[in-house]
Protein backbone atom coordinates (compact mmCIF):
# COMPACT_ATOMS: atom_id res chain seq x y z
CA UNK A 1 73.18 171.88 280.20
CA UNK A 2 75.09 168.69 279.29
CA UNK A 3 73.85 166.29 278.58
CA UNK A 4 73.85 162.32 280.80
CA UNK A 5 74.96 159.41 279.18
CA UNK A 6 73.04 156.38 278.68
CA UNK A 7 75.35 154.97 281.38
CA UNK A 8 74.17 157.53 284.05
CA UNK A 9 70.94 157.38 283.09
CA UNK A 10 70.45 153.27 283.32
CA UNK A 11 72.33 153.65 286.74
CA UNK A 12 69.83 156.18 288.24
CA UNK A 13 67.03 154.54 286.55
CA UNK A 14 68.18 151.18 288.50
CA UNK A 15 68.41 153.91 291.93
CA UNK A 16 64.99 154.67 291.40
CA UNK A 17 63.64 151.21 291.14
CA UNK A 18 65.96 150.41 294.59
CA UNK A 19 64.05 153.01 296.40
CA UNK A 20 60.67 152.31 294.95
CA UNK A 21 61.25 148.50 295.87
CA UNK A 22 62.56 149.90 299.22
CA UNK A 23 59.13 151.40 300.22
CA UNK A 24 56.80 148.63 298.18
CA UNK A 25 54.18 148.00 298.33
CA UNK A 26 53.25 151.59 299.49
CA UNK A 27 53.58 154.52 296.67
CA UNK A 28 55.52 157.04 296.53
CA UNK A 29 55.55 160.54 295.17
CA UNK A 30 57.62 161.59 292.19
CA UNK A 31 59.00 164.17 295.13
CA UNK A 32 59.99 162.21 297.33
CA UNK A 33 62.05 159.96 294.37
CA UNK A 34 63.92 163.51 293.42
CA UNK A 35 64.72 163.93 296.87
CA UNK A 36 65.88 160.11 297.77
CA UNK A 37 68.22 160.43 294.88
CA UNK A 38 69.27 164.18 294.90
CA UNK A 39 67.85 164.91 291.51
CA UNK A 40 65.46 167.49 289.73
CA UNK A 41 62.21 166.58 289.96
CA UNK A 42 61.87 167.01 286.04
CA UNK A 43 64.51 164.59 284.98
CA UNK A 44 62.94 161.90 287.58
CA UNK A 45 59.52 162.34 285.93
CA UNK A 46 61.68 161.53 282.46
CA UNK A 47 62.98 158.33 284.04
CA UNK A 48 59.87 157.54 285.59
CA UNK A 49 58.01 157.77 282.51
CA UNK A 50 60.59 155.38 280.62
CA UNK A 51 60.50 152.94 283.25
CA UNK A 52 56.50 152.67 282.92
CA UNK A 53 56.72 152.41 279.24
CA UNK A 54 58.86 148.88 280.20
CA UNK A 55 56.43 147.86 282.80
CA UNK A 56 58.57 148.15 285.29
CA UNK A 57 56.39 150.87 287.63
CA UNK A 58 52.46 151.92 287.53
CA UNK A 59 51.30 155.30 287.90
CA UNK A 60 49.12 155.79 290.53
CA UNK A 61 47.59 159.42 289.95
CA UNK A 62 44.36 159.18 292.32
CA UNK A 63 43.98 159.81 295.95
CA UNK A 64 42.52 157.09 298.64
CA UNK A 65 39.55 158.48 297.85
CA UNK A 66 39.25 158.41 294.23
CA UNK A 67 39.98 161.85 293.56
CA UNK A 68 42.55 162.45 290.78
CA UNK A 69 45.59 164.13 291.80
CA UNK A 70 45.95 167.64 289.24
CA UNK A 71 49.56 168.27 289.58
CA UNK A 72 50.94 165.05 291.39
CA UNK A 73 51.43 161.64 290.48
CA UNK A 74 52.70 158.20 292.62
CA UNK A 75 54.34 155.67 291.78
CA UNK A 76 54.90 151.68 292.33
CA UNK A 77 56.77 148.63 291.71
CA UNK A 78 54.95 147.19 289.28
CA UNK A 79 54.03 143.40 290.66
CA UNK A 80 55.61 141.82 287.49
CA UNK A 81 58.87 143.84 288.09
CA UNK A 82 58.53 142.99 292.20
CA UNK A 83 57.87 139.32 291.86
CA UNK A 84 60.82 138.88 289.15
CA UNK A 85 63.34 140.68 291.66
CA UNK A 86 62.34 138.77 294.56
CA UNK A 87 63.01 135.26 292.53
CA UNK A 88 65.95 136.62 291.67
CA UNK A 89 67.11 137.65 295.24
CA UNK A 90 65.73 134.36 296.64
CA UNK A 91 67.98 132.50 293.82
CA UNK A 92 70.98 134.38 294.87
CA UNK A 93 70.21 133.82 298.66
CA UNK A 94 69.95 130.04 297.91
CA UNK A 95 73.10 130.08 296.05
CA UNK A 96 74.92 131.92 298.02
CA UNK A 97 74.13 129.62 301.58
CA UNK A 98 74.88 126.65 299.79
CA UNK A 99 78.24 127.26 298.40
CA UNK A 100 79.32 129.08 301.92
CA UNK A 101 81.73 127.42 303.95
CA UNK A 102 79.69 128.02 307.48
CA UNK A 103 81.74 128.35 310.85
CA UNK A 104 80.41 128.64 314.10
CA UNK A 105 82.01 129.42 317.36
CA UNK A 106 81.61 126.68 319.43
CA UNK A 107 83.65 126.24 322.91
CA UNK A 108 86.17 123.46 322.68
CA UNK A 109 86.74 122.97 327.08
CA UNK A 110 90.50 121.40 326.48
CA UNK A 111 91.66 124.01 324.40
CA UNK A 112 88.89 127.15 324.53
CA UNK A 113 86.95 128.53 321.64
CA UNK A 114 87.26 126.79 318.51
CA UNK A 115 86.33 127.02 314.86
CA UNK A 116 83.87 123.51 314.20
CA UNK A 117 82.53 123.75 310.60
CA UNK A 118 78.75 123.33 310.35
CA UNK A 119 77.43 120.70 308.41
């Protein structure tokens, strides 16, 4: 088997964060990861286990009831890893509205619809 670049590997590490942050707060089984993104479930437990040695995810390996799982483990955005991407996306979003040049479609009644920049 060949083996996946660094490259690869940082890209499907950052897929697997995108669809853990997609279904935060609630867990999600190292199964269901492998399936999202089409790869072995093996390989997925790999990347999963380097992203929790950077803090980035917790493990969650017991059931609502307390009950640790034998063979199956969960996992989660890690708040720390959560709260820095959401400052991050909110800085963007702030950014981003304030250098846009805004245009709404207003109607003009001499000459129709109009472009009238908002202010």
């Amino acid at each position: 088997m060949p083996k996946i670049s660094d490259l690869k590997k940082e890209k499907i590490s950052e897929h697997v964060l995108s669809v853990l942050l997609d279904k935060y707060p609630e867990p999600v089984f190292t199964a269901h990861i492998a399936q999202e993104i089409a790869r072995d479930e093996e390989f997925i437990k790999k990347i999963l286990d380097e992203l929790k040695n950077k803090d980035l995810i917790s493990l969650i390996d017991k059931n609502s009831k307390g009950l640790k799982y034998s063979r199956r483990a969960r996992w989660r955005l890690s708040t720390k890893a959560y709260t820095a991407y959401s400052t991050s996306a909110n800085n963007t979003n702030n950014t981003n509205n304030t250098n846009n040049n805004s245009f709404n479609l207003s109607s003009n009644s001499s000459t129709g619809n109009s472009l009238v920049k908002k202010d």
